[in-house]
PDB file of N, CA and C in Angstrom:
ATOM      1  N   UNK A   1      42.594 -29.864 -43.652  1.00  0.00           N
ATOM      2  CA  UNK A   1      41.426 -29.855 -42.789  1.00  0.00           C
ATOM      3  C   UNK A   1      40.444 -28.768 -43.236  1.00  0.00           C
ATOM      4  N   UNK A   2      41.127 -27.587 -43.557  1.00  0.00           N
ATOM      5  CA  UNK A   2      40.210 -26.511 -44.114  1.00  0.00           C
ATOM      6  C   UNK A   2      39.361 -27.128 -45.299  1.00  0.00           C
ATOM      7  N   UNK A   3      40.381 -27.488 -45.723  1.00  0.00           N
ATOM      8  CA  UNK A   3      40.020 -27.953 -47.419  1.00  0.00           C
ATOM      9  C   UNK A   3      38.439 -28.978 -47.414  1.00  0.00           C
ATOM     10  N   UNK A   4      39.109 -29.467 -46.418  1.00  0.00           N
ATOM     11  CA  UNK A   4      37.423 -31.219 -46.314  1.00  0.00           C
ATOM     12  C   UNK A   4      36.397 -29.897 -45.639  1.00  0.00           C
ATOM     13  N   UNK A   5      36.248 -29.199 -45.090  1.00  0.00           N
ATOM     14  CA  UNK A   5      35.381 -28.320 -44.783  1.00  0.00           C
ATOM     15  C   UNK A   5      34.794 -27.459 -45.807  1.00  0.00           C
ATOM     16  N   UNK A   6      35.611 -27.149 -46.486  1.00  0.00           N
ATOM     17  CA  UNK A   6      35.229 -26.046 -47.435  1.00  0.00           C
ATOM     18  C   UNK A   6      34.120 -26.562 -48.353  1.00  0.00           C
ATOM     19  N   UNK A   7      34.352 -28.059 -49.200  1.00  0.00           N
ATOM     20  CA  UNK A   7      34.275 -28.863 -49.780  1.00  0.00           C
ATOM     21  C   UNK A   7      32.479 -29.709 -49.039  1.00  0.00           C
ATOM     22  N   UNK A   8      32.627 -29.422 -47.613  1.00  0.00           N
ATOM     23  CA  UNK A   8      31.162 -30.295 -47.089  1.00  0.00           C
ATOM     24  C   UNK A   8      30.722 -29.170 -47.649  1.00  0.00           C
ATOM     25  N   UNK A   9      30.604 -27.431 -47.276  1.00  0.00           N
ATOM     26  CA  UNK A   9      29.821 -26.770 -47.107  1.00  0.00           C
ATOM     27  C   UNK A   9      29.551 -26.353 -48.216  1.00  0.00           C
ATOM     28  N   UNK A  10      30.551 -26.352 -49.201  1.00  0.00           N
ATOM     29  CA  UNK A  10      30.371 -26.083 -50.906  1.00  0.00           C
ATOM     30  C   UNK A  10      28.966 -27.676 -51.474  1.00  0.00           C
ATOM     31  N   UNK A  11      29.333 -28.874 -50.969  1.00  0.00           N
ATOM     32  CA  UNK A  11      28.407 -29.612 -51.097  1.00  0.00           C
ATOM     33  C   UNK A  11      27.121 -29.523 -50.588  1.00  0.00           C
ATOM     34  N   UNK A  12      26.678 -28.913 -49.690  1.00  0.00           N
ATOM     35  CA  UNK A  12      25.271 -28.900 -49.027  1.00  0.00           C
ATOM     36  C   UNK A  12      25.087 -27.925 -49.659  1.00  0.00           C
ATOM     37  N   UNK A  13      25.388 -26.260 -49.738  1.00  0.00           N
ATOM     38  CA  UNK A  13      25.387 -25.541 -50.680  1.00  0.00           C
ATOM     39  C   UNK A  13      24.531 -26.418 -51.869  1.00  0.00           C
ATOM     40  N   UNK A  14      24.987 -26.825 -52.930  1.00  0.00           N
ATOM     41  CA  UNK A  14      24.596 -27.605 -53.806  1.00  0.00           C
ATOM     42  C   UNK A  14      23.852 -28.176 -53.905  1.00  0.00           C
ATOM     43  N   UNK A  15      23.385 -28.908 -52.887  1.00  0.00           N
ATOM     44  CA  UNK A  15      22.577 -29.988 -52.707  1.00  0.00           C
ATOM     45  C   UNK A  15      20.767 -28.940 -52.319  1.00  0.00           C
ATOM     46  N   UNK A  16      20.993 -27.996 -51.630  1.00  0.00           N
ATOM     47  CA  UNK A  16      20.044 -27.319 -51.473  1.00  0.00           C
ATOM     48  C   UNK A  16      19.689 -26.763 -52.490  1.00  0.00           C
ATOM     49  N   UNK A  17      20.313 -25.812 -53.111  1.00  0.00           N
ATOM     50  CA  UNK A  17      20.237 -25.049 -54.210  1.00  0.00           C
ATOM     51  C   UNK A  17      19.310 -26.185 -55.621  1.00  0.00           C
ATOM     52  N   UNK A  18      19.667 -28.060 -55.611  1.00  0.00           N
ATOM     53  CA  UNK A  18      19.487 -27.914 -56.951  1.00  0.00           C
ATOM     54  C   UNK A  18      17.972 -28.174 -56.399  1.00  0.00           C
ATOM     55  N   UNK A  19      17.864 -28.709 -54.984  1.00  0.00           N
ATOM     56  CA  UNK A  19      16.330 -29.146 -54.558  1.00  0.00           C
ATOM     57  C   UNK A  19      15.781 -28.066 -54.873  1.00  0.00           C
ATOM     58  N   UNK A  20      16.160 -27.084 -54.433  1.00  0.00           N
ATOM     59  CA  UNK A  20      15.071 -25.742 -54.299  1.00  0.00           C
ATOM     60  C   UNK A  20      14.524 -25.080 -55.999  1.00  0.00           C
ATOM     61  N   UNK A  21      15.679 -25.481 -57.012  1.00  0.00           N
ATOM     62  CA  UNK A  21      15.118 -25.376 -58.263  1.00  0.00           C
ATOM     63  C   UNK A  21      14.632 -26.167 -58.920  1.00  0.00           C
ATOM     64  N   UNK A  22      14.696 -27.478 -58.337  1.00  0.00           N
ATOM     65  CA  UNK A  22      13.884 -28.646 -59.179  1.00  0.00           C
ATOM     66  C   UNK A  22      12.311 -28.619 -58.429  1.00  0.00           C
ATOM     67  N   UNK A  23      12.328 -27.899 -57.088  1.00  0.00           N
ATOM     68  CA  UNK A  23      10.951 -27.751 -56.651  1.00  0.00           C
ATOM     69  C   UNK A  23      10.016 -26.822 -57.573  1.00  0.00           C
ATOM     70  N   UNK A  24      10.703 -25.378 -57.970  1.00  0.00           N
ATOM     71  CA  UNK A  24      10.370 -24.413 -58.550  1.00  0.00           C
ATOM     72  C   UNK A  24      10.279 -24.856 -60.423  1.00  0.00           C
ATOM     73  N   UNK A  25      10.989 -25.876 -60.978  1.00  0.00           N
ATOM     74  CA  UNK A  25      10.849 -26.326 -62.042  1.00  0.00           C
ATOM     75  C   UNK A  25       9.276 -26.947 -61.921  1.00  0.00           C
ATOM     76  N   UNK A  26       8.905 -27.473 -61.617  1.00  0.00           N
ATOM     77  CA  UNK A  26       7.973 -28.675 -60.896  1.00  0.00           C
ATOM     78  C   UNK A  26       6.755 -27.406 -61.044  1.00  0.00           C
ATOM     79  N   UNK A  27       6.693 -26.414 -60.785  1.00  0.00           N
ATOM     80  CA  UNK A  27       5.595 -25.376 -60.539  1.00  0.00           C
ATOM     81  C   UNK A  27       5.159 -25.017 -62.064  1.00  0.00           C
ATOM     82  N   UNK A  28       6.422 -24.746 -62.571  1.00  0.00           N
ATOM     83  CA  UNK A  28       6.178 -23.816 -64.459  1.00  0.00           C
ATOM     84  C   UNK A  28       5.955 -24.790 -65.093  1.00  0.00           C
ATOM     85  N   UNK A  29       5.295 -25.824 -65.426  1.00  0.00           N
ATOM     86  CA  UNK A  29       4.650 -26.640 -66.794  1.00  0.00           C
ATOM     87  C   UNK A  29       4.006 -25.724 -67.578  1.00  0.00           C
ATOM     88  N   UNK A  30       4.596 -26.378 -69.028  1.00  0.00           N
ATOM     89  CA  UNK A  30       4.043 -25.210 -70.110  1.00  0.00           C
ATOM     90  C   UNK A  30       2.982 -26.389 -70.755  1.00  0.00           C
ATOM     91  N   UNK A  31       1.846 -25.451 -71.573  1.00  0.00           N
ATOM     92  CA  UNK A  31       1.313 -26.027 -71.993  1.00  0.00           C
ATOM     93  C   UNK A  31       1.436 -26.681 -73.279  1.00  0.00           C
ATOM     94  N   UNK A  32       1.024 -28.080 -73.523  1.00  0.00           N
ATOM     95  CA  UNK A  32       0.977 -28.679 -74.484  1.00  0.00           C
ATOM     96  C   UNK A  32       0.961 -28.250 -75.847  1.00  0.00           C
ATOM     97  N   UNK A  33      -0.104 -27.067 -75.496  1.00  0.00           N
ATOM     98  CA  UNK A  33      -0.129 -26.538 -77.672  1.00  0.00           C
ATOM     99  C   UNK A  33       0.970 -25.935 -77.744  1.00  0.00           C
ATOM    100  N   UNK A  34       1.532 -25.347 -76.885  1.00  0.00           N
ATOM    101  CA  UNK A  34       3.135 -24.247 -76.630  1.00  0.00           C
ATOM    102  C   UNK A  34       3.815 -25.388 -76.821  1.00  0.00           C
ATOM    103  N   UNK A  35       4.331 -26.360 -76.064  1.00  0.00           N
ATOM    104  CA  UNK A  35       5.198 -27.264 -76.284  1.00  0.00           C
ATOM    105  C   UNK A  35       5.648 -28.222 -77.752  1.00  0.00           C
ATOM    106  N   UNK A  36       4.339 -27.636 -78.571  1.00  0.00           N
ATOM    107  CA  UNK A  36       4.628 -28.869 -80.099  1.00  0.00           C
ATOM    108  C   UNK A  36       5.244 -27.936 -80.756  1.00  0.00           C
ATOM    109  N   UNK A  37       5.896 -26.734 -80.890  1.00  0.00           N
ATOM    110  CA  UNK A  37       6.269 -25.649 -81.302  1.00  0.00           C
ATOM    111  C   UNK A  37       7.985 -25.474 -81.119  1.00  0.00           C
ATOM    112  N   UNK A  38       8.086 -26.435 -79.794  1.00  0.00           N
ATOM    113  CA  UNK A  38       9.468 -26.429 -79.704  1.00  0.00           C
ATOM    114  C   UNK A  38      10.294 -26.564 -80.483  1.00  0.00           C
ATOM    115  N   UNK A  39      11.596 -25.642 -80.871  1.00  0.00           N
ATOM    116  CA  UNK A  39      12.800 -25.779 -81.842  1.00  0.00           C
ATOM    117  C   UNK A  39      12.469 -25.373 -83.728  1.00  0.00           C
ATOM    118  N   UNK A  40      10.537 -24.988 -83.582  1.00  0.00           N
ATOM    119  CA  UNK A  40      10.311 -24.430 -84.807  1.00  0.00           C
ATOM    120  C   UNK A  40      10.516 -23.118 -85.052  1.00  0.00           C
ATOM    121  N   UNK A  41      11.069 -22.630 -86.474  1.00  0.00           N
ATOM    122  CA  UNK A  41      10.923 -21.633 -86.923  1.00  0.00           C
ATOM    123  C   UNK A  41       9.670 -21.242 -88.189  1.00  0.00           C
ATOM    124  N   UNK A  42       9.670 -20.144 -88.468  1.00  0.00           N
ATOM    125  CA  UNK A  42       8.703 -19.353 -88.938  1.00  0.00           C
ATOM    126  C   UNK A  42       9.115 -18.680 -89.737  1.00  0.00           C
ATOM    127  N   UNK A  43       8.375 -18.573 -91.232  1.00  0.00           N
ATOM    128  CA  UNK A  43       8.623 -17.760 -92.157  1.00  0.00           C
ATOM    129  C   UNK A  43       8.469 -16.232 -91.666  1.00  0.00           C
ATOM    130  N   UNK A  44       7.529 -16.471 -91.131  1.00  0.00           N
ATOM    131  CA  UNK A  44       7.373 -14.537 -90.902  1.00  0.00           C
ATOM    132  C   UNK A  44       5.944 -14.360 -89.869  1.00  0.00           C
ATOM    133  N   UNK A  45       5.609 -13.176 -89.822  1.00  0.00           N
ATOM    134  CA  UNK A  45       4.430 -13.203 -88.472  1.00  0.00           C
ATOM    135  C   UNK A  45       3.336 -13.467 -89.448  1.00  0.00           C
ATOM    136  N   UNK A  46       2.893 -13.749 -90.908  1.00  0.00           N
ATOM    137  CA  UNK A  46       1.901 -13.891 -91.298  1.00  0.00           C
ATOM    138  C   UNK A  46       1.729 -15.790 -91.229  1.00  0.00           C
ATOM    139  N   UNK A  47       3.133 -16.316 -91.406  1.00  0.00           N
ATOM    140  CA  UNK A  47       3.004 -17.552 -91.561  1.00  0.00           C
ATOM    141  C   UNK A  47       2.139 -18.243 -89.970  1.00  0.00           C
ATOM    142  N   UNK A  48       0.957 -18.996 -90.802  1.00  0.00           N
ATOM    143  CA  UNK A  48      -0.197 -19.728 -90.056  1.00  0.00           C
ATOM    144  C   UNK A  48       0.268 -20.387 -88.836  1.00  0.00           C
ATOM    145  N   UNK A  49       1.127 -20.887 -88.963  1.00  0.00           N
ATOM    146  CA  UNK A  49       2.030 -21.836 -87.552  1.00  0.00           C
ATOM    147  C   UNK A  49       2.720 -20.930 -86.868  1.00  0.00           C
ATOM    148  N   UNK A  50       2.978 -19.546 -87.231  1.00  0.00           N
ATOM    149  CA  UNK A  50       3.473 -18.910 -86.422  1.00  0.00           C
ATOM    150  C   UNK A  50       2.027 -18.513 -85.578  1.00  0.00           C
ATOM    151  N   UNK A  51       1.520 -17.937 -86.454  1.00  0.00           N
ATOM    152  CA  UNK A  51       0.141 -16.830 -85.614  1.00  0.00           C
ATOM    153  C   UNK A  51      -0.782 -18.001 -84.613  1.00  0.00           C
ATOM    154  N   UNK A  52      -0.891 -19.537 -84.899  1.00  0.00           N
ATOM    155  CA  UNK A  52      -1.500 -20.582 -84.006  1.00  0.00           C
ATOM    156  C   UNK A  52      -0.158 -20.588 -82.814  1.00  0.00           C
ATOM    157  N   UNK A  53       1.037 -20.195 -82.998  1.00  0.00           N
ATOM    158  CA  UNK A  53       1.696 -20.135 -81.665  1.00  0.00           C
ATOM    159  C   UNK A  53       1.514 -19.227 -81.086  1.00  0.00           C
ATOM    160  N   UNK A  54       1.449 -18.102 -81.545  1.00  0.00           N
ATOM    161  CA  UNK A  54       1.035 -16.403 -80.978  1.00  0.00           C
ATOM    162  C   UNK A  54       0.090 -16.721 -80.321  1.00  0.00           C
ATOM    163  N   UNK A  55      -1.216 -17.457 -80.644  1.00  0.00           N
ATOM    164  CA  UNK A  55      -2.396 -17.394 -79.884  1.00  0.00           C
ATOM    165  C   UNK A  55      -2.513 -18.648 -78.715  1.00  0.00           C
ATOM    166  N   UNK A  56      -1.892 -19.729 -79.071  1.00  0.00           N
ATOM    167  CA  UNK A  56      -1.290 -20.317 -77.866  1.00  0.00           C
ATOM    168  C   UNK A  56      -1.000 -19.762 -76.986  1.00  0.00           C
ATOM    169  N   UNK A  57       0.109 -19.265 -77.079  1.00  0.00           N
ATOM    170  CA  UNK A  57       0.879 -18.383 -76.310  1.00  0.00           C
ATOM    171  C   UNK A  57       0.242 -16.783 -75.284  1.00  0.00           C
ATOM    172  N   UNK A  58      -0.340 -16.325 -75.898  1.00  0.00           N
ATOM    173  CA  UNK A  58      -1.682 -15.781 -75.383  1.00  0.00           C
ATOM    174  C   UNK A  58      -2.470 -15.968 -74.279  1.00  0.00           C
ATOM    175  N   UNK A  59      -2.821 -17.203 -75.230  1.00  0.00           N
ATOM    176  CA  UNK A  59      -4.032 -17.606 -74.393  1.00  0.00           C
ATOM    177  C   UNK A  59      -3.181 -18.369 -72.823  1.00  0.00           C
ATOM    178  N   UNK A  60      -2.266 -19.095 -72.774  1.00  0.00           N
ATOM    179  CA  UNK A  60      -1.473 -19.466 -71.779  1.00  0.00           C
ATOM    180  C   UNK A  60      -0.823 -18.384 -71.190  1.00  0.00           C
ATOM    181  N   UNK A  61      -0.445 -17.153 -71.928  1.00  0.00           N
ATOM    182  CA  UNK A  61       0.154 -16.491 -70.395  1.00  0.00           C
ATOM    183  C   UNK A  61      -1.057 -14.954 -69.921  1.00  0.00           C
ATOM    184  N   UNK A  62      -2.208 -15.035 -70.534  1.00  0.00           N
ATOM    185  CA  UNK A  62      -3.062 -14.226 -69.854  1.00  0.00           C
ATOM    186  C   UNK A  62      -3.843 -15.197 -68.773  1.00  0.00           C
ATOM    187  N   UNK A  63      -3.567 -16.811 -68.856  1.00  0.00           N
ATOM    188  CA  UNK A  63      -4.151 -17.333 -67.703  1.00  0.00           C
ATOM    189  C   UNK A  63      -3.063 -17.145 -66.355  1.00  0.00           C
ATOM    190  N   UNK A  64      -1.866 -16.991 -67.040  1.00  0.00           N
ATOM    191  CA  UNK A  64      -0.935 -17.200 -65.865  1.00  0.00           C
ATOM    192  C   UNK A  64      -0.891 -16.420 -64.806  1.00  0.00           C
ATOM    193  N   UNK A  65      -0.795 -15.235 -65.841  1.00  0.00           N
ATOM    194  CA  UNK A  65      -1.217 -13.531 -65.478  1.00  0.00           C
ATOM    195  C   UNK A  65      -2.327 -13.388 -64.393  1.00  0.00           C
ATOM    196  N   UNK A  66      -3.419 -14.115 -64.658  1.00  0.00           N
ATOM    197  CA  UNK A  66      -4.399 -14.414 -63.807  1.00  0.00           C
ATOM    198  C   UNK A  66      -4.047 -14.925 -62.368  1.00  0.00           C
ATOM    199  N   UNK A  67      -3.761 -16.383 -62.943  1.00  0.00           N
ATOM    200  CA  UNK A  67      -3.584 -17.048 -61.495  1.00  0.00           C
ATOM    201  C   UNK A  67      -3.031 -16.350 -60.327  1.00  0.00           C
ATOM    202  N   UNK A  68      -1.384 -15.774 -61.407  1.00  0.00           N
ATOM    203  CA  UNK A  68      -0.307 -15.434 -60.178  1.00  0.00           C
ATOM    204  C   UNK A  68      -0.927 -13.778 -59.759  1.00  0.00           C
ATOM    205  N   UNK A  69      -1.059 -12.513 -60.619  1.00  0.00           N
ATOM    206  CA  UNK A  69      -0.995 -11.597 -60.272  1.00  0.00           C
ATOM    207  C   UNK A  69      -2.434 -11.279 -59.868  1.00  0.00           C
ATOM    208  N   UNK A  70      -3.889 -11.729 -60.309  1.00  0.00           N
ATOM    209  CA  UNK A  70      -5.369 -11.579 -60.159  1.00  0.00           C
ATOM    210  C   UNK A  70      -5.227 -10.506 -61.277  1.00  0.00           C
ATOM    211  N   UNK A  71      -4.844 -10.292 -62.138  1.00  0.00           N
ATOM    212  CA  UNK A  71      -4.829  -9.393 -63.111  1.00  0.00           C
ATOM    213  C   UNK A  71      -5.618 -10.176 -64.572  1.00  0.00           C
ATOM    214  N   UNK A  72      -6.600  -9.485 -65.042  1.00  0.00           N
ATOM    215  CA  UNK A  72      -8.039 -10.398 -66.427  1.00  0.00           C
ATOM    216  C   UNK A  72      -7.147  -9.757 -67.617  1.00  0.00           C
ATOM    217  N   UNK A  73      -6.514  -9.929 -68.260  1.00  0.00           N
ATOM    218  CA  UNK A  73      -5.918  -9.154 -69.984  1.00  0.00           C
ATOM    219  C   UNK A  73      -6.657  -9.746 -70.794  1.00  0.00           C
ATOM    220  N   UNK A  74      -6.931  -9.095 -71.649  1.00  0.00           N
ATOM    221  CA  UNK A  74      -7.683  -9.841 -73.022  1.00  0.00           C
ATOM    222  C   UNK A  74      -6.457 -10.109 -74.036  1.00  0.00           C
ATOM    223  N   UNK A  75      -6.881 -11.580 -74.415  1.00  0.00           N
ATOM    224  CA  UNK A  75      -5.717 -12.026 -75.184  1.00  0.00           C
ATOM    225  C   UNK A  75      -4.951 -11.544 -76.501  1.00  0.00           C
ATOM    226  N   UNK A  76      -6.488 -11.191 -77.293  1.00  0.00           N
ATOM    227  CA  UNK A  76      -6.778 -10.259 -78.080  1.00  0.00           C
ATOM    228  C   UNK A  76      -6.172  -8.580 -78.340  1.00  0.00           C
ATOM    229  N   UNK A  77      -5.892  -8.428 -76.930  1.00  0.00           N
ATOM    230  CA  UNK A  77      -5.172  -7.046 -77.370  1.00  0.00           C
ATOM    231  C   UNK A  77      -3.726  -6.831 -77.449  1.00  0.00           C
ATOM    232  N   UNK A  78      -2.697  -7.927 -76.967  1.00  0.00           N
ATOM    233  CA  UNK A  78      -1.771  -7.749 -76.685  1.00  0.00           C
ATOM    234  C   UNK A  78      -0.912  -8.676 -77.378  1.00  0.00           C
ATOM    235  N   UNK A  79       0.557  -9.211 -77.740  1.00  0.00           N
ATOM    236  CA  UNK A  79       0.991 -10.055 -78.275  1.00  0.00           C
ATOM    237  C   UNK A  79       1.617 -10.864 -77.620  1.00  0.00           C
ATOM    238  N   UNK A  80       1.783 -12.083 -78.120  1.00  0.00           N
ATOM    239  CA  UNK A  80       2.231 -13.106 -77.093  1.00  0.00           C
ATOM    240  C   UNK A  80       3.696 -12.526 -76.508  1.00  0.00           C
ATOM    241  N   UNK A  81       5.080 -11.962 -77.137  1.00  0.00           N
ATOM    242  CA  UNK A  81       5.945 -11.796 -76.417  1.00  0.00           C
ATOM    243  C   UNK A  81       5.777 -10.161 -75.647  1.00  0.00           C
ATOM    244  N   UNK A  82       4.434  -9.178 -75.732  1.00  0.00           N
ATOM    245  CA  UNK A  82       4.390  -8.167 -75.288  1.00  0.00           C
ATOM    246  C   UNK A  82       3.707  -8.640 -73.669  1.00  0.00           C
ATOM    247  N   UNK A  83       2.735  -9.869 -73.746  1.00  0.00           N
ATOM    248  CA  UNK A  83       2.700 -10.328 -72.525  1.00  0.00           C
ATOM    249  C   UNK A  83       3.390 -11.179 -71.702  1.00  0.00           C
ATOM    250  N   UNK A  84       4.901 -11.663 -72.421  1.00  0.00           N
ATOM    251  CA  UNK A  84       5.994 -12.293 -71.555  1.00  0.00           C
ATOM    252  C   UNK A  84       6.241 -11.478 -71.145  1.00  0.00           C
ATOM    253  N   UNK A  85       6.801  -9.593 -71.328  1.00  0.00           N
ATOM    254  CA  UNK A  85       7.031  -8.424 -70.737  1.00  0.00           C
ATOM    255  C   UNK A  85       6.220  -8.202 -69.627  1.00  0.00           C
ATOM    256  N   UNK A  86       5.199  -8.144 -69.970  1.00  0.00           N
ATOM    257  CA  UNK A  86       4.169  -7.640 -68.770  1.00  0.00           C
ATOM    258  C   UNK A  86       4.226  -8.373 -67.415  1.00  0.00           C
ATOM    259  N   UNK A  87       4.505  -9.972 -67.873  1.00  0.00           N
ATOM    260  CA  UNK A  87       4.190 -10.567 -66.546  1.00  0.00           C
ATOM    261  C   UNK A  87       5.979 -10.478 -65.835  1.00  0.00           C
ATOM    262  N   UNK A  88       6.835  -9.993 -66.814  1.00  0.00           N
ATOM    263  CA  UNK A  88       7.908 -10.085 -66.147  1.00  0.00           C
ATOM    264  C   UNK A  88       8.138  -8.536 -65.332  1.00  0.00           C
ATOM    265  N   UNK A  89       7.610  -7.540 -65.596  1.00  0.00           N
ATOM    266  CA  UNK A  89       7.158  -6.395 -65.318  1.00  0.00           C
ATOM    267  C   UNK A  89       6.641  -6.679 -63.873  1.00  0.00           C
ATOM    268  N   UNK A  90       5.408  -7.454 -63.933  1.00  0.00           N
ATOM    269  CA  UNK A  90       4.426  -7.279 -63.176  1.00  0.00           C
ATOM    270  C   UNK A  90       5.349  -7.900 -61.850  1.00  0.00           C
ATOM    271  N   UNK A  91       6.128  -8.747 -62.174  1.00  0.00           N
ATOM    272  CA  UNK A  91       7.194  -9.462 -61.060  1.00  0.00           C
ATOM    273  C   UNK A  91       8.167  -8.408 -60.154  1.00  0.00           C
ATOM    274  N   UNK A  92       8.297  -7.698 -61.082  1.00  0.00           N
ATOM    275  CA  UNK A  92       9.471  -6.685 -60.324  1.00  0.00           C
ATOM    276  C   UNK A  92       8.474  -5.552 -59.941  1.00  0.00           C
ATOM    277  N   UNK A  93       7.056  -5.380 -60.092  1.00  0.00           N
ATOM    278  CA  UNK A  93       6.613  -3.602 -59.962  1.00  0.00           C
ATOM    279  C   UNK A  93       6.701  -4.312 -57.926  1.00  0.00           C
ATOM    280  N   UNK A  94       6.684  -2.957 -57.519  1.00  0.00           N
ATOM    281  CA  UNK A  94       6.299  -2.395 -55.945  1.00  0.00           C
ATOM    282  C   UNK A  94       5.033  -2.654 -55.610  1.00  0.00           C
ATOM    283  N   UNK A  95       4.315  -3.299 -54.502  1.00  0.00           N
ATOM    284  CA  UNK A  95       2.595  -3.659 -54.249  1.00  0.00           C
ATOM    285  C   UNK A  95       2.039  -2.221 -54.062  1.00  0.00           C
ATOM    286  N   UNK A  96       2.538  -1.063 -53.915  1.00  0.00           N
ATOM    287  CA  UNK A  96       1.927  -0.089 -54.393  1.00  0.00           C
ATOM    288  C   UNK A  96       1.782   0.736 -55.327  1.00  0.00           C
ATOM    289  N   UNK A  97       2.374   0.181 -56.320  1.00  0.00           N
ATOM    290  CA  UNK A  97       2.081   0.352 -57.880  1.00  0.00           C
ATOM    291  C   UNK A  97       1.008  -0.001 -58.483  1.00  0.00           C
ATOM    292  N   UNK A  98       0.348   0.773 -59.444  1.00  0.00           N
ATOM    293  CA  UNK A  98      -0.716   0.610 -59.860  1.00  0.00           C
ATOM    294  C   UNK A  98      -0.315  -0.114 -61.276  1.00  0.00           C
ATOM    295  N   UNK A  99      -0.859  -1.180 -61.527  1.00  0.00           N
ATOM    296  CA  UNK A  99      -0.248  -2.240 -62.896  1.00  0.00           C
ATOM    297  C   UNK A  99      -0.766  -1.716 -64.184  1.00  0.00           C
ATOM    298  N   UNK A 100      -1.552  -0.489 -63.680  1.00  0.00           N
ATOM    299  CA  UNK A 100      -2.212  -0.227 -65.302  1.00  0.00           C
ATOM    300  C   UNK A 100      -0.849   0.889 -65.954  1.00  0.00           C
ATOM    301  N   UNK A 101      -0.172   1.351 -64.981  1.00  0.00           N
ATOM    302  CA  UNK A 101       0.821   2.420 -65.905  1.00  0.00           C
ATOM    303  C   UNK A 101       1.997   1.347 -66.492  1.00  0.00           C
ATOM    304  N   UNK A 102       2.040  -0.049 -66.170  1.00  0.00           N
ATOM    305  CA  UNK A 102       2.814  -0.676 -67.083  1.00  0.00           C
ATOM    306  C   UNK A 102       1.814  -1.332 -68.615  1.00  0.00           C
ATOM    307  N   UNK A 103       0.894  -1.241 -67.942  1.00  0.00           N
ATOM    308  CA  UNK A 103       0.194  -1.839 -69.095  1.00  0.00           C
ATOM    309  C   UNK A 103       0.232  -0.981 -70.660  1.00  0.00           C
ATOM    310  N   UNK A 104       0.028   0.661 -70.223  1.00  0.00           N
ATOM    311  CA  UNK A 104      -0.124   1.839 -71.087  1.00  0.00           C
ATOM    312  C   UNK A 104       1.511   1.472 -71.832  1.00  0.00           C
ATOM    313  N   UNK A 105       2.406   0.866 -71.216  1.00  0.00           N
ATOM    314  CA  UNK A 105       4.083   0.462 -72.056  1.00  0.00           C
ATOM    315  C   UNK A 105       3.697  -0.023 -73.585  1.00  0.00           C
ATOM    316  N   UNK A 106       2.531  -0.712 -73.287  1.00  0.00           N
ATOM    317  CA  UNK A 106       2.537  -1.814 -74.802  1.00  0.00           C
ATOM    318  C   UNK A 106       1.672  -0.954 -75.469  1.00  0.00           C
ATOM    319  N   UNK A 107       1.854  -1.218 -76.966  1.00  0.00           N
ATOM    320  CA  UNK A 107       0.874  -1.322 -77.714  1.00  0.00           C
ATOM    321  C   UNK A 107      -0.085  -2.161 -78.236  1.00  0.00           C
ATOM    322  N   UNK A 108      -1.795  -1.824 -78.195  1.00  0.00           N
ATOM    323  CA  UNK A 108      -2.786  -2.879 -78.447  1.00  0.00           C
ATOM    324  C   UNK A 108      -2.835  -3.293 -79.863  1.00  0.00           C
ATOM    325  N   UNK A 109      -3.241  -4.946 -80.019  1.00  0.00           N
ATOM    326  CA  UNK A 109      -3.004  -5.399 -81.420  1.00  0.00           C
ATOM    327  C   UNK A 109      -4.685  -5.054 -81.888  1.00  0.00           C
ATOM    328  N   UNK A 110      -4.686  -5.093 -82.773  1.00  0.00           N
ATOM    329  CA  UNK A 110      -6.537  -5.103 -83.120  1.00  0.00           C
ATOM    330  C   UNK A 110      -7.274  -4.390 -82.627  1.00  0.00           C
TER     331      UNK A 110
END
């Protein structure tokens, strides 16, 4: 009897959990020029298909940066995986944190 109990509540459990991440999947669409890139590798950071993903990449997460935090980055100064940091940064700082002392973390490209 325990057991068929354990077993409903382990199931609804489940059943909530995968709704609530297939809702939150449903939110993160990546963009298209990011997406033709999938499963490629790269000679090195000079190789051309790398640096057209860098700036993809850029340019898609200083909009994101935007939307979610109201925070403007120039795409230009920063690198595409120095602004996956930032916005993962920007997720965990305190609302009375000021976002520019994480920003001073990175170094500017150009």
């Amino acid at each position: 009897m325990k057991f068929k109990w354990f077993l409903t509540i382990l199931f609804t459990m489940l059943c909530f959990g995968l709704t609530g991440s297939l809702s939150f999947a449903k939110e993160a669409t990546m963009s298209p020029r990011i997406t033709t890139y999938d499963g490629k590798s790269f000679a090195g950071f000079q190789d051309p298909e790398y640096l057209s993903y860098d700036q993809a990449l850029r340019e898609y997460l200083v909009k994101r940066i935007d939307q979610r935090f109201g925070i403007v980055l120039d795409p230009k100064k920063y690198s595409g995986f120095n602004l996956l940091e930032i916005e993962a940064l920007l997720k965990c700082k305190k609302s009375n944190e000021p976002f520019e002392m994480f920003l001073k973390m990175f170094p500017k490209h150009r």
